[in-house]
Protein backbone atom coordinates (compact mmCIF):
# COMPACT_ATOMS: atom_id res chain seq x y z
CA UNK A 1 89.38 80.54 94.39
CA UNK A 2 91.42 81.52 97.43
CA UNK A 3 89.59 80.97 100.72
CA UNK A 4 90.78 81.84 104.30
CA UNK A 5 90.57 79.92 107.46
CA UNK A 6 89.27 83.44 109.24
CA UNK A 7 88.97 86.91 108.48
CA UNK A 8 91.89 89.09 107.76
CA UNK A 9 94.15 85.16 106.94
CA UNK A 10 95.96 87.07 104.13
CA UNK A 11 93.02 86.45 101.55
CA UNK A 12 93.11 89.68 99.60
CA UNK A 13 96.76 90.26 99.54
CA UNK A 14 97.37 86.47 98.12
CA UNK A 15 94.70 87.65 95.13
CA UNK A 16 96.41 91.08 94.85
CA UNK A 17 99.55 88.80 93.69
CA UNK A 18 97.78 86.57 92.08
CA UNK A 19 96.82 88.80 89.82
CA UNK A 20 100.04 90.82 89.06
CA UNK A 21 101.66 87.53 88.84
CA UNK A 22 99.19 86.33 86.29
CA UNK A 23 99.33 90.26 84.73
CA UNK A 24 103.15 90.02 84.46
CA UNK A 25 103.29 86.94 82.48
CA UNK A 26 101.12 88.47 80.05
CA UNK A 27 97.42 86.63 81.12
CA UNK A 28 94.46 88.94 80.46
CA UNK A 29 93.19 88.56 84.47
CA UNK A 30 90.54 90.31 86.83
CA UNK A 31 89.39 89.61 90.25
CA UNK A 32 86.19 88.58 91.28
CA UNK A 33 84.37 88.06 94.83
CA UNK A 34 81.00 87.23 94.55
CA UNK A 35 79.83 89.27 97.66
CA UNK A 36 81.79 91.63 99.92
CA UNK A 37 81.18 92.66 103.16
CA UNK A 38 82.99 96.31 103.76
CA UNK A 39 82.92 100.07 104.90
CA UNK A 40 85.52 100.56 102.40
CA UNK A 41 84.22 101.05 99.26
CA UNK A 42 85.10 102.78 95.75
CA UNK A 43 82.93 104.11 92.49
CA UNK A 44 83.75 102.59 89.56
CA UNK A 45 83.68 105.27 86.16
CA UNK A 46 79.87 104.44 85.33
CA UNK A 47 79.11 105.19 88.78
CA UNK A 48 79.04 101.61 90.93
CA UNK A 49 79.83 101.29 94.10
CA UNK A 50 82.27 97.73 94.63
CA UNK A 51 84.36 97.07 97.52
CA UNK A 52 87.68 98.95 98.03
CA UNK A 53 89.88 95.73 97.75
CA UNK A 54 88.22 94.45 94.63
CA UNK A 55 89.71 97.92 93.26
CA UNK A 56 92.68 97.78 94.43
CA UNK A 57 93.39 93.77 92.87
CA UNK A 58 92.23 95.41 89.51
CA UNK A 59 94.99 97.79 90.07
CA UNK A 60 96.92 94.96 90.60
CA UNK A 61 95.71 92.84 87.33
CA UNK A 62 95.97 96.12 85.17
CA UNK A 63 91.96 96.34 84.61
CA UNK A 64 89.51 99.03 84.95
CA UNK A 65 87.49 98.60 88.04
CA UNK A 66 84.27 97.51 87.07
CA UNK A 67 81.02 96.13 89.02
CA UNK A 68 80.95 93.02 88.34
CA UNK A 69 84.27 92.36 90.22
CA UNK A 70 82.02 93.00 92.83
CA UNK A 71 78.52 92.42 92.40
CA UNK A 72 77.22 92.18 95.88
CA UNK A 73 78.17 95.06 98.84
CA UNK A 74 77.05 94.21 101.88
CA UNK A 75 77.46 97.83 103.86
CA UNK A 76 76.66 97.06 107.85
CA UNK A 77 74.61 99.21 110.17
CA UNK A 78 74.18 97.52 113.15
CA UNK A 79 71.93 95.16 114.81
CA UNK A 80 71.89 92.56 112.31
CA UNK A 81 71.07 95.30 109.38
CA UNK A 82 73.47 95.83 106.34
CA UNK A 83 72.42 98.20 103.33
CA UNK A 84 72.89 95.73 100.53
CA UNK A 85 73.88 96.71 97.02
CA UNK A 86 73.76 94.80 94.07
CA UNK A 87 75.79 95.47 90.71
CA UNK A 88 76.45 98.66 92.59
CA UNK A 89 73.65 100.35 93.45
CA UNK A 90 71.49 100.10 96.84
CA UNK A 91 68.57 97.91 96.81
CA UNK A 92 67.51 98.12 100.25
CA UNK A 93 68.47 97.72 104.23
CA UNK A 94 67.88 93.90 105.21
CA UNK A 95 67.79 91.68 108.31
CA UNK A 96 70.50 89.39 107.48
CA UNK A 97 67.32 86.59 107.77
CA UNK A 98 65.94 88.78 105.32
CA UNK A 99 68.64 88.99 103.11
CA UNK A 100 69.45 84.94 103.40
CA UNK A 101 65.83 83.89 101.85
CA UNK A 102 67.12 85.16 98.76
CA UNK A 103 70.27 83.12 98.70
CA UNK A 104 69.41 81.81 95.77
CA UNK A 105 68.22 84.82 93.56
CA UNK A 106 71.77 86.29 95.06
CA UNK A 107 73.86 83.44 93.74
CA UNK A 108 72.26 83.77 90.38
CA UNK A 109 73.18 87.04 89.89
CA UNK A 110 76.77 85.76 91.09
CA UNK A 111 76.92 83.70 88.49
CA UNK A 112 75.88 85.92 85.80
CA UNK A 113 78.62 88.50 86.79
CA UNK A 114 81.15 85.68 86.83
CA UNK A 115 80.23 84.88 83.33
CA UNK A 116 80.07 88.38 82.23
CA UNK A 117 83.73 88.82 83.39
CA UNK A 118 84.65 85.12 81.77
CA UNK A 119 83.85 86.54 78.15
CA UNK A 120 85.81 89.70 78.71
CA UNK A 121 89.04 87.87 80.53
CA UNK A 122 91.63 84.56 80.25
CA UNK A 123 91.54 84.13 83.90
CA UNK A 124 89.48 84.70 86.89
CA UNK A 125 90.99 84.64 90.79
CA UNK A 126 87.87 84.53 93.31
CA UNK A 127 88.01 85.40 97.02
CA UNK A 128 86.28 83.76 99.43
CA UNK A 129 85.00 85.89 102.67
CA UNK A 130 85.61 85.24 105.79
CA UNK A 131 86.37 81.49 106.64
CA UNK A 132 84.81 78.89 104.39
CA UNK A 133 83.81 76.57 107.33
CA UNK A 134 80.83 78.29 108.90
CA UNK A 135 78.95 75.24 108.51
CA UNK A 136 76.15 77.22 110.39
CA UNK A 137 76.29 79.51 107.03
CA UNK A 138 76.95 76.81 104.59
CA UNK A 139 73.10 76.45 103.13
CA UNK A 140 73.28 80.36 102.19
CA UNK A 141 76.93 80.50 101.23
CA UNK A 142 77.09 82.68 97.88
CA UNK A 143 81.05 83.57 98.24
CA UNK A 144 82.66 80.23 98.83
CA UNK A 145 83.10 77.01 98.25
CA UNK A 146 79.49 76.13 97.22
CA UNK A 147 80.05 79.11 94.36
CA UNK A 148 83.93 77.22 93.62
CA UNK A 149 81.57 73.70 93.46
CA UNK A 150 78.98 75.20 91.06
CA UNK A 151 81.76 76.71 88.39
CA UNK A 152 83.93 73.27 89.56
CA UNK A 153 86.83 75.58 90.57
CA UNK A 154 90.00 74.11 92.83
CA UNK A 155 90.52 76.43 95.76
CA UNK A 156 93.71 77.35 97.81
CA UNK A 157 93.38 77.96 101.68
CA UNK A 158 95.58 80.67 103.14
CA UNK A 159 96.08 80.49 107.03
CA UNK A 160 97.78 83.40 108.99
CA UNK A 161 100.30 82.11 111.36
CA UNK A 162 100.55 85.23 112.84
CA UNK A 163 97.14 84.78 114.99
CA UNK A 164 98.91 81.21 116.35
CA UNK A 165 97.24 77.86 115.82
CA UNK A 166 97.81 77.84 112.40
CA UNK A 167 97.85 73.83 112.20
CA UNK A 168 94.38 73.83 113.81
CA UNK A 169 92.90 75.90 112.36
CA UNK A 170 94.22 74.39 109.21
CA UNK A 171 92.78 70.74 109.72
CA UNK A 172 89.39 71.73 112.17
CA UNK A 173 88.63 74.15 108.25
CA UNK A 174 88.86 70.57 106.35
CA UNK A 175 87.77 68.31 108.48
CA UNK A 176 84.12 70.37 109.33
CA UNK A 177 83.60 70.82 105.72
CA UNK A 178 81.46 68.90 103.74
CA UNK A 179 83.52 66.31 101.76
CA UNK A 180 82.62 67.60 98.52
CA UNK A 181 83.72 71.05 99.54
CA UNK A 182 86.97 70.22 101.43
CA UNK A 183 87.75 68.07 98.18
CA UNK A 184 88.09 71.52 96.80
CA UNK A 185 90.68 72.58 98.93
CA UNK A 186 93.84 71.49 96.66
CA UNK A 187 96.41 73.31 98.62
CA UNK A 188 97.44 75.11 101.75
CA UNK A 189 99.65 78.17 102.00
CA UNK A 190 100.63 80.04 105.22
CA UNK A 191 100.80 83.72 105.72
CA UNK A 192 102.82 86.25 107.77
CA UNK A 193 105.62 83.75 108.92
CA UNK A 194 108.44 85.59 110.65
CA UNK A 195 111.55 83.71 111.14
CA UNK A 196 112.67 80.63 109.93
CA UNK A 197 110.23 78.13 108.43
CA UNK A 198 112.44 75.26 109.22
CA UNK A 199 110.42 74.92 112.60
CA UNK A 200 107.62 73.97 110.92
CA UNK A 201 108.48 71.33 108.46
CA UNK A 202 107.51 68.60 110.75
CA UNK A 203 103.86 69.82 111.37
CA UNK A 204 103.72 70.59 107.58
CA UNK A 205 104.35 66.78 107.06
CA UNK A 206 102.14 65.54 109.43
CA UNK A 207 99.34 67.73 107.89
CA UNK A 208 99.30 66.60 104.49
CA UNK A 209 99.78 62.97 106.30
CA UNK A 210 96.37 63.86 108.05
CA UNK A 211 94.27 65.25 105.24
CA UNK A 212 96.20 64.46 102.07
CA UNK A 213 96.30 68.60 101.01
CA UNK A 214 100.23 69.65 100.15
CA UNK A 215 101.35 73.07 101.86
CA UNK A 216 103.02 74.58 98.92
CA UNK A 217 104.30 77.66 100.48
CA UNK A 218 104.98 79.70 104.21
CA UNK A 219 105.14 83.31 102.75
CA UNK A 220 106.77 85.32 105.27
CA UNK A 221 105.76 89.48 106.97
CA UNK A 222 105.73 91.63 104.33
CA UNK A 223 106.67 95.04 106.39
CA UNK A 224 104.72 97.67 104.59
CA UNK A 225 101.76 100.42 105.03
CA UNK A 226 98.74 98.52 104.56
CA UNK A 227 96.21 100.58 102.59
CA UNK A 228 93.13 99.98 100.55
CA UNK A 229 92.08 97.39 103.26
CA UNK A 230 88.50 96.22 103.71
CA UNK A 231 88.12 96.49 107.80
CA UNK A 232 88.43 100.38 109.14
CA UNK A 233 89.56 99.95 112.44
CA UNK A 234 92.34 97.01 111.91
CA UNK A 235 94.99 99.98 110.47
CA UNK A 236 97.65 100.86 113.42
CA UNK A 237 95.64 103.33 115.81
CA UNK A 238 98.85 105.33 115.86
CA UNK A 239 102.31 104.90 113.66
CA UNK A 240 105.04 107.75 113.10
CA UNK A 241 106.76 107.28 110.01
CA UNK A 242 110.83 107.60 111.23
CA UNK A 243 112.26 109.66 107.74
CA UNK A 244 112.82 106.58 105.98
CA UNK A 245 111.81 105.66 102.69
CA UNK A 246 108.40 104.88 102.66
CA UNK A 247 107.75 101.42 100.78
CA UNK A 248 111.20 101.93 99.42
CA UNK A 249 109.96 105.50 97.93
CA UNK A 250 112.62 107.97 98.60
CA UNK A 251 110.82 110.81 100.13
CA UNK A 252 112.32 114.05 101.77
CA UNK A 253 112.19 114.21 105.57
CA UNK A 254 113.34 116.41 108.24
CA UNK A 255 116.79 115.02 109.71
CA UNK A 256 117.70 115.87 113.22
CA UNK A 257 119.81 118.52 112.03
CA UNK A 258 116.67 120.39 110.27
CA UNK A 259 115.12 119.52 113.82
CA UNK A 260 118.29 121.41 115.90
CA UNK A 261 118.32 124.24 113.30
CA UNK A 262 114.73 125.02 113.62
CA UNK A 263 115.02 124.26 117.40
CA UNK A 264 112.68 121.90 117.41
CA UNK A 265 111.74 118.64 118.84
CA UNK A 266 109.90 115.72 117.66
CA UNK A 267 106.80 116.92 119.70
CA UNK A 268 106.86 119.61 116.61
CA UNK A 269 106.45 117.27 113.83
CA UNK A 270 102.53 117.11 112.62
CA UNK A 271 100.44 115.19 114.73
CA UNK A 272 96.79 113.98 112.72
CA UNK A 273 94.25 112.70 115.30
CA UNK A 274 91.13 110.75 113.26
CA UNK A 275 88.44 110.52 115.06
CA UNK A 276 87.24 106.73 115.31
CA UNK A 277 83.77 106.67 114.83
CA UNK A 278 81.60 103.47 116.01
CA UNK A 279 80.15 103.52 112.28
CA UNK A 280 83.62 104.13 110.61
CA UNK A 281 83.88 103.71 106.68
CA UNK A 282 86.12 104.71 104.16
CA UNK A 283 89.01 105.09 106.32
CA UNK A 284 91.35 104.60 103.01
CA UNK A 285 90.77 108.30 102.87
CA UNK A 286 93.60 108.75 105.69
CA UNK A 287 96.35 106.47 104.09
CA UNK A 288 97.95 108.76 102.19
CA UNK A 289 98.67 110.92 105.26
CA UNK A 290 100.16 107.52 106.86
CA UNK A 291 102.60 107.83 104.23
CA UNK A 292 104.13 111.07 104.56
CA UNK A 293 107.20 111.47 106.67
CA UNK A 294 107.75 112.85 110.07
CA UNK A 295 103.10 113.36 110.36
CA UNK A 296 102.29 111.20 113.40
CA UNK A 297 98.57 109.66 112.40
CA UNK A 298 96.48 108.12 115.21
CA UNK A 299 92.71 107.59 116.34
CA UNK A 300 91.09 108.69 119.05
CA UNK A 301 87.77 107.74 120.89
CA UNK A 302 87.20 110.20 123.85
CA UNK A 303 88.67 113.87 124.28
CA UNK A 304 91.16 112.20 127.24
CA UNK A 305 92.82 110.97 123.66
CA UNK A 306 92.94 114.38 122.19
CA UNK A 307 96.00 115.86 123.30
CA UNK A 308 96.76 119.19 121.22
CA UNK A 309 96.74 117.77 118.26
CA UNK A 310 97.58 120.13 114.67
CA UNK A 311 94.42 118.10 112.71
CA UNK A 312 91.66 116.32 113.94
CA UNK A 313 89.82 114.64 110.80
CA UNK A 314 86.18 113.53 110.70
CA UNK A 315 86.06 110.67 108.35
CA UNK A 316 83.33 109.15 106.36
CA UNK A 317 80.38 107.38 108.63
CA UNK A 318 77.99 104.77 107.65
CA UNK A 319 75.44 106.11 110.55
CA UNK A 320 76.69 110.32 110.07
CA UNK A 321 73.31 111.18 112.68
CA UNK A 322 74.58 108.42 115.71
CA UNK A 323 78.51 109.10 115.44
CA UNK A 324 77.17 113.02 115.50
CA UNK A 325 75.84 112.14 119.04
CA UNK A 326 78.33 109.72 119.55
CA UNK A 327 81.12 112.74 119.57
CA UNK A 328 78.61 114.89 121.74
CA UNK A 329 78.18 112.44 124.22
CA UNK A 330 82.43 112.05 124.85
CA UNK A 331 83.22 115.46 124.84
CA UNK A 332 84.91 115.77 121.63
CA UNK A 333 82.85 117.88 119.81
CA UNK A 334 82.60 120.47 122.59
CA UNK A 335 86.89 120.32 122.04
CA UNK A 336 85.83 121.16 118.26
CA UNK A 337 83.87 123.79 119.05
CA UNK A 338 86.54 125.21 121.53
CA UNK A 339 89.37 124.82 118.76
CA UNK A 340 87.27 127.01 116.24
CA UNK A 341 86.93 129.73 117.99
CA UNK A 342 91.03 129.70 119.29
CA UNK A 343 93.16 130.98 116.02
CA UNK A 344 95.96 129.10 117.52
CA UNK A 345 94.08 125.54 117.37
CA UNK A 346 94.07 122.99 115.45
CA UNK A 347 92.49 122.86 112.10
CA UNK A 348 89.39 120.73 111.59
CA UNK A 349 88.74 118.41 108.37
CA UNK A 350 85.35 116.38 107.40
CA UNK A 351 85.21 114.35 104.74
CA UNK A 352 81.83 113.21 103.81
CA UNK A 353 80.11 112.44 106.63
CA UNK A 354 82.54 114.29 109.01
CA UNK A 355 81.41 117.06 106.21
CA UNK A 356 78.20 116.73 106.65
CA UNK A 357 78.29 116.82 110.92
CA UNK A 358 80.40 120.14 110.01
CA UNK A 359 77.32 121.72 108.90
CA UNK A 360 74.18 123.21 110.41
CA UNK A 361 71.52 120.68 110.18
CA UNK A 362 71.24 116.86 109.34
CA UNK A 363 67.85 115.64 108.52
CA UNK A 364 67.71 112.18 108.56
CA UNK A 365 65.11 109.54 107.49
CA UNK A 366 67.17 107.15 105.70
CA UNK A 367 69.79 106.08 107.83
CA UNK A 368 67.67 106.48 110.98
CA UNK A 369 64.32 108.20 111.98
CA UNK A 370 66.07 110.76 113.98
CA UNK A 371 64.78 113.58 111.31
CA UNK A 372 65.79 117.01 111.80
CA UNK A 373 68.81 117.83 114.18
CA UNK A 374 71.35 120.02 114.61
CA UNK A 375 74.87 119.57 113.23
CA UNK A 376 77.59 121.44 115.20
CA UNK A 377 77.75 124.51 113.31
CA UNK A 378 80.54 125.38 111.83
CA UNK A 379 80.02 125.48 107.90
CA UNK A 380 76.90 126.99 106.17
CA UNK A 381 75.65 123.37 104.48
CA UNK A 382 72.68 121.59 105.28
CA UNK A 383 71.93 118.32 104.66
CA UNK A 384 68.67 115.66 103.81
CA UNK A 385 69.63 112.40 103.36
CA UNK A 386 67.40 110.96 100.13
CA UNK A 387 66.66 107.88 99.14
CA UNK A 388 69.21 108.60 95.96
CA UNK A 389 72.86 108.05 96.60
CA UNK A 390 75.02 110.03 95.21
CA UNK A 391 78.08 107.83 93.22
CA UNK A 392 80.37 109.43 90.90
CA UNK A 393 83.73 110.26 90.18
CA UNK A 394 85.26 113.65 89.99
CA UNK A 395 88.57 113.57 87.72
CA UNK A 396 89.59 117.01 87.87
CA UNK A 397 89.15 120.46 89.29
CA UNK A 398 91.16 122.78 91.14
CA UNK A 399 91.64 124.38 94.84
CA UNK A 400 90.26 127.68 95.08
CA UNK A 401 89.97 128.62 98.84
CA UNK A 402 92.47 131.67 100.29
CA UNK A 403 93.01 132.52 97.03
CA UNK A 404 94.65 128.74 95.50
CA UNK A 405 96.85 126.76 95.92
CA UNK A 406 99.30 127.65 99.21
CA UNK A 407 102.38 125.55 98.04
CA UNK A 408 103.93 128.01 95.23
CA UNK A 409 104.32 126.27 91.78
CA UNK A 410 102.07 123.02 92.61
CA UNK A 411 99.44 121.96 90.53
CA UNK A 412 96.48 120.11 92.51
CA UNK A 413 94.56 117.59 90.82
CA UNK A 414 91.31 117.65 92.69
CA UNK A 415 90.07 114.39 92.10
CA UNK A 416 88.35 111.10 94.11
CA UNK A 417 84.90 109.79 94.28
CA UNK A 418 81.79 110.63 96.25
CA UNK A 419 79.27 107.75 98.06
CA UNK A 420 76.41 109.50 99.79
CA UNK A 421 73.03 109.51 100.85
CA UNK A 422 72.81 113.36 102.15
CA UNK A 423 72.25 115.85 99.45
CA UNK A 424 74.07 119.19 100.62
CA UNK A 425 73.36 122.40 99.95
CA UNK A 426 74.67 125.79 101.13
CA UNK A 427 73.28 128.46 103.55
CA UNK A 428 73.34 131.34 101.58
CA UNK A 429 71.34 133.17 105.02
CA UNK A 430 74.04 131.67 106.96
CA UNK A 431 76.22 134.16 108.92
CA UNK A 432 79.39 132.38 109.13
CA UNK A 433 81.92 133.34 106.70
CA UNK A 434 83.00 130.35 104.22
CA UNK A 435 84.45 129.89 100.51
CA UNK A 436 84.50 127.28 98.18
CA UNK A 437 87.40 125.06 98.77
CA UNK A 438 86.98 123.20 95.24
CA UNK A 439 86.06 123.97 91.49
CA UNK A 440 85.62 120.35 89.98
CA UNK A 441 84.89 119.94 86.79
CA UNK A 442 81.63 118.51 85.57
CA UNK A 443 79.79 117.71 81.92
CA UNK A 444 78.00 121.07 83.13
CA UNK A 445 81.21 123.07 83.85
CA UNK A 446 82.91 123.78 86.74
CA UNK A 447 80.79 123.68 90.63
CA UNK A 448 81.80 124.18 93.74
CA UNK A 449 82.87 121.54 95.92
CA UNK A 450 82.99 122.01 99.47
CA UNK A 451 83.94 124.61 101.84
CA UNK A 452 86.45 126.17 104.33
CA UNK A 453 85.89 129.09 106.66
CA UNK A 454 87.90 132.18 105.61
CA UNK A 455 90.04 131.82 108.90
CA UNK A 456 91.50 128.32 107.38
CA UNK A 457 90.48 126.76 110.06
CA UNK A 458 88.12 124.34 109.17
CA UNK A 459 87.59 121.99 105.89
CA UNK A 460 85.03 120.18 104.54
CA UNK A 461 84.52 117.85 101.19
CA UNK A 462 82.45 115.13 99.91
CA UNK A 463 85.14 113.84 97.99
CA UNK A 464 86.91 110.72 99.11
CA UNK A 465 90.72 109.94 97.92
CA UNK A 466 91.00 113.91 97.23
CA UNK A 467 94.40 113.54 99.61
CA UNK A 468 95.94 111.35 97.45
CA UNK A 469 96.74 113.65 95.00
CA UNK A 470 100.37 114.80 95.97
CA UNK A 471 100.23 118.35 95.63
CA UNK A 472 96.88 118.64 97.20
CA UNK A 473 97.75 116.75 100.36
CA UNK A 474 101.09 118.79 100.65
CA UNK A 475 99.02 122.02 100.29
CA UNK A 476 96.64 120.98 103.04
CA UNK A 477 99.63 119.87 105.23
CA UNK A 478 101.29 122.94 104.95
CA UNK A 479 98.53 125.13 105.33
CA UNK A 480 97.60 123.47 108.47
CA UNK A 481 101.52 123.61 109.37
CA UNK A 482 101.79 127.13 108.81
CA UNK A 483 98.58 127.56 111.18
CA UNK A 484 100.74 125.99 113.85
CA UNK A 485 103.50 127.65 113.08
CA UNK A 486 105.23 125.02 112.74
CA UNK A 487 108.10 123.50 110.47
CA UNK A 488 107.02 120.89 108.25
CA UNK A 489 108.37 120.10 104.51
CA UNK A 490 106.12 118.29 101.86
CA UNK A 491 107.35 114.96 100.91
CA UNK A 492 105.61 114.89 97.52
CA UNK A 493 105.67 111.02 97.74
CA UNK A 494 103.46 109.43 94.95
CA UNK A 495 100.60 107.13 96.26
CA UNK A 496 100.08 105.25 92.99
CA UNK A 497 103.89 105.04 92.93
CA UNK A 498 103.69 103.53 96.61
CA UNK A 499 100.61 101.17 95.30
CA UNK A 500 102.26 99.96 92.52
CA UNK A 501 105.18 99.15 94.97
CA UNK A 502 103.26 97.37 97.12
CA UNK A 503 101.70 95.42 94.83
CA UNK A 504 104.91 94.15 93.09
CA UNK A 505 106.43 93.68 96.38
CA UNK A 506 103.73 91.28 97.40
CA UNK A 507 103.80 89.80 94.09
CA UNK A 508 107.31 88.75 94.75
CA UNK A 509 106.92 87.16 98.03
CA UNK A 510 104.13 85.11 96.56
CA UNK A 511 106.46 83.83 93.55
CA UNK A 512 109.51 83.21 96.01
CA UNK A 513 107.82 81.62 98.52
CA UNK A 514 104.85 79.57 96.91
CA UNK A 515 105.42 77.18 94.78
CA UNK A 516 103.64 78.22 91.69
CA UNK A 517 104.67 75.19 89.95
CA UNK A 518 102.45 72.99 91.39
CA UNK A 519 99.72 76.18 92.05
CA UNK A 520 99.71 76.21 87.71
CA UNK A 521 99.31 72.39 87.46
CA UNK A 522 95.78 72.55 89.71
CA UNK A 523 94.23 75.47 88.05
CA UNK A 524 95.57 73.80 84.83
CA UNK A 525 93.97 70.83 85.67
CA UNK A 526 90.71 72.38 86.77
């Protein structure tokens, strides 16, 4: 098990190379973390919904995704509420005091998932959540190191030495834990390091002096684009990539002689705004723009932020009704509405819940009691949001909208993943004038999948991780370029190519830096 001594420590990324590590020496591995609590979420092929990083580290191990990586989703709301899904499906909304008196029934099904992934795989690399010393939490704990003491499983604490106090927060994790619990702890690695690690061989001494647990590695700042995170709003609010290669990807970029040519300036270049909703989720569905050359990606809370952007994107929401009124209330969608009805604005794009505020009505008695109210109007779809999520996988279709494709000779493949509780459905009365934007291919044949008005101007999908597809994301780039008139090349840079990078990159660290030596003689002698 790999615990943390806070949020965001490094847990994650240490299993991500954990498990390519184990992958690459041939050991049949999968991840596993008991219960996950995230806005960033993914649908496995049968149609469960697991936490986005528990995909990603089965990238990482070369498995198939499945739910009982993941067996508990914790999905927050607000005020102490989280919608709480179990082998990937939603069970209910809970008080967390709710959702603690059944600790017990939780860690059995734990258990049972752990076991169910034991007789499938060789080797099993847990992550904890959050820090493992909430002794306040330690009577419910499901994900830690009560769950390591039940299966008897050593565990490694990561520490970021990034956030300072690294040594502190080191020793205060041991020393508050229970003795049987911090007797789990059977090593110490630290995270994010930049510079030399000489400067810390004398506090690394005294700490295994102090508690008798080795450090066994400082791995140092791995510089890369962060994606398939589990917290929305940690990503960079704004980042321009600068033409280089991106995660050592060689992608095409404008040079400043394209730029003096075209007589341009960097002002130009694409600039995405996302909109940064309170409620936030899925915000993996903008990293593939973060990794295109020369597009400037930022959020923005209040129309003071806007600027004249070329793209403002509505993400995915896990309150769609409140961030509705939430943009009302700041003035951006009143700049929506403006940039609609100017032909030389930017274009608008809703995914899922930004889809779904697109529309003309939201009525809404699941994720609030707000019932019927108005969405701002500007695609033909309606929405009720049932008690029946919608979670499945689309893995193929095509564009259709303004005739197909706009990039000449690409070949979209219109694929992702939906995650919904409103069930859409189009206006046929409606007097704005819309097409399909996608044909996706079902066991029923082909349906229409979202929509875009027939000035381009505005997009909407349910689909999540539709941009990833390299040909579709440069087609929606340079349709929304050529709206601008403005001078933009596609990069056609690979985001499983840029995954897999990552992954081995991290993978690499880990092996130079952490002594895996003495990491295979503890889970050897476990």
């Amino acid at each position: 098990m790999v615990v943390g001594t806070s949020s965001n420590s490094g847990k994650s990324t240490v299993v991500t190379a954990l498990c390519r590590i184990l992958s690459d020496s041939g050991i049949k591995v999968a991840p596993f973390k008991s219960q996950n609590m995230s806005l960033e979420s993914y649908v496995t092929g049968n149609g469960e919904e697991i936490a986005r990083a528990q995909a990603a580290q089965a990238l990482a191990a070369r498995c198939t995704p499945r739910v009982e990586m993941n067996p508990i989703l914790l999905k927050p709301m607000g005020d102490e509420l989280c919608q709480v899904l179990l082998y990937g499906h939603p069970i209910g909304i809970m008080h967390y005091r709710e959702y603690q008196l059944r600790h017990e029934e939780m860690m059995g099904h734990a258990l049972r998932a752990f076991n169910a992934l034991c007789e499938d795989y060789d080797f099993i690399v847990c992550e904890g959540a959050g820090s493992p010393a909430e002794i306040n939490l330690l009577e419910h704990d499901i994900v830690n190191l009560p769950l390591a003491a039940k299966l008897d499983m050593p565990a490694l604490l990561v520490a970021d030495i990034e956030r300072g106090g690294v040594f502190a927060s080191i020793y205060g994790t041991l020393a508050v834990l229970p003795l049987e619990l911090a007797g789990l702890v059977r090593a110490v690695v630290i995270n994010k390091m930049r510079g030399s690690t000489d400067i810390l061989e004398p506090a690394i001494s005294w700490l295994y002096s102090a508690t008798g647990v080795p450090c066994i590695g400082v791995i140092p700042h791995v510089d890369s684009i962060d994606m398939d995170g589990e917290d929305s709003l940690t990503r960079n609010s704004s980042s321009i990539s600068t033409g280089r290669a991106a995660g050592g990807i060689q992608v095409k970029a404008i040079t400043e002689g394209d730029i003096t040519r075209h007589g341009l300036t960097r002002s130009d270049l694409l600039d995405i705004a996302v909109i940064g909703f309170p409620h936030l989720a899925n915000a993996t569905d903008i990293d593939p723009l973060r990794l295109e050359p020369d597009v400037s990606v930022r959020y923005v809370y209040d129309r003071s932020m806007l600027g004249d952007p070329d793209i403002v994107i509505l993400p995915g929401s896990r309150n769609t009704v409140e961030d509705m009124m939430w943009i009302r209330s700041n003035y951006l969608a009143a700049a929506l509405t403006e940039a609609r009805d100017n032909p030389d604005s930017f274009s608008i794009l809703g995914i899922c819940a930004g889809y779904q505020m697109l529309g003309e009505s939201i009525d809404d008695r699941i994720e609030t009691d707000y019932g019927l109210v108005d969405g701002l109007g500007m695609l033909p779809v309606r929405t009720v949001m049932a008690e029946t999520k919608i979670l499945r996988r689309c893995y193929s279709g095509k564009w259709v909208a303004s005739g197909g494709c706009p990039i000449e000779g690409a070949q979209p493949a219109i694929a992702g993943y939906e995650i919904h509780h409103g069930h859409l459905s189009y206006n046929d009365t409606s007097t704005i004038p819309v097409t399909p934007w996608f044909l996706i291919d079902t066991s029923d044949g082909y349906e229409s999948e979202g929509c875009t008005d027939t000035a381009g101007g505005v997009f909407g999908t349910s689909l999540h991780g539709f941009l990833e597809d390299t040909a579709t994301r440069s087609s929606f780039l340079s349709l929304c370029a050529s709206r601008r008139n403005k001078y933009w090349a596609p990069s056609m840079v690979s985001v499983e190519q840029y995954r897999q990078f990552r992954i081995d990159r991290l993978a690499s660290a880990v092996r130079e830096f952490v002594d895996m030596d003495v990491l295979e003689s503890i889970w050897r002698d476990s």
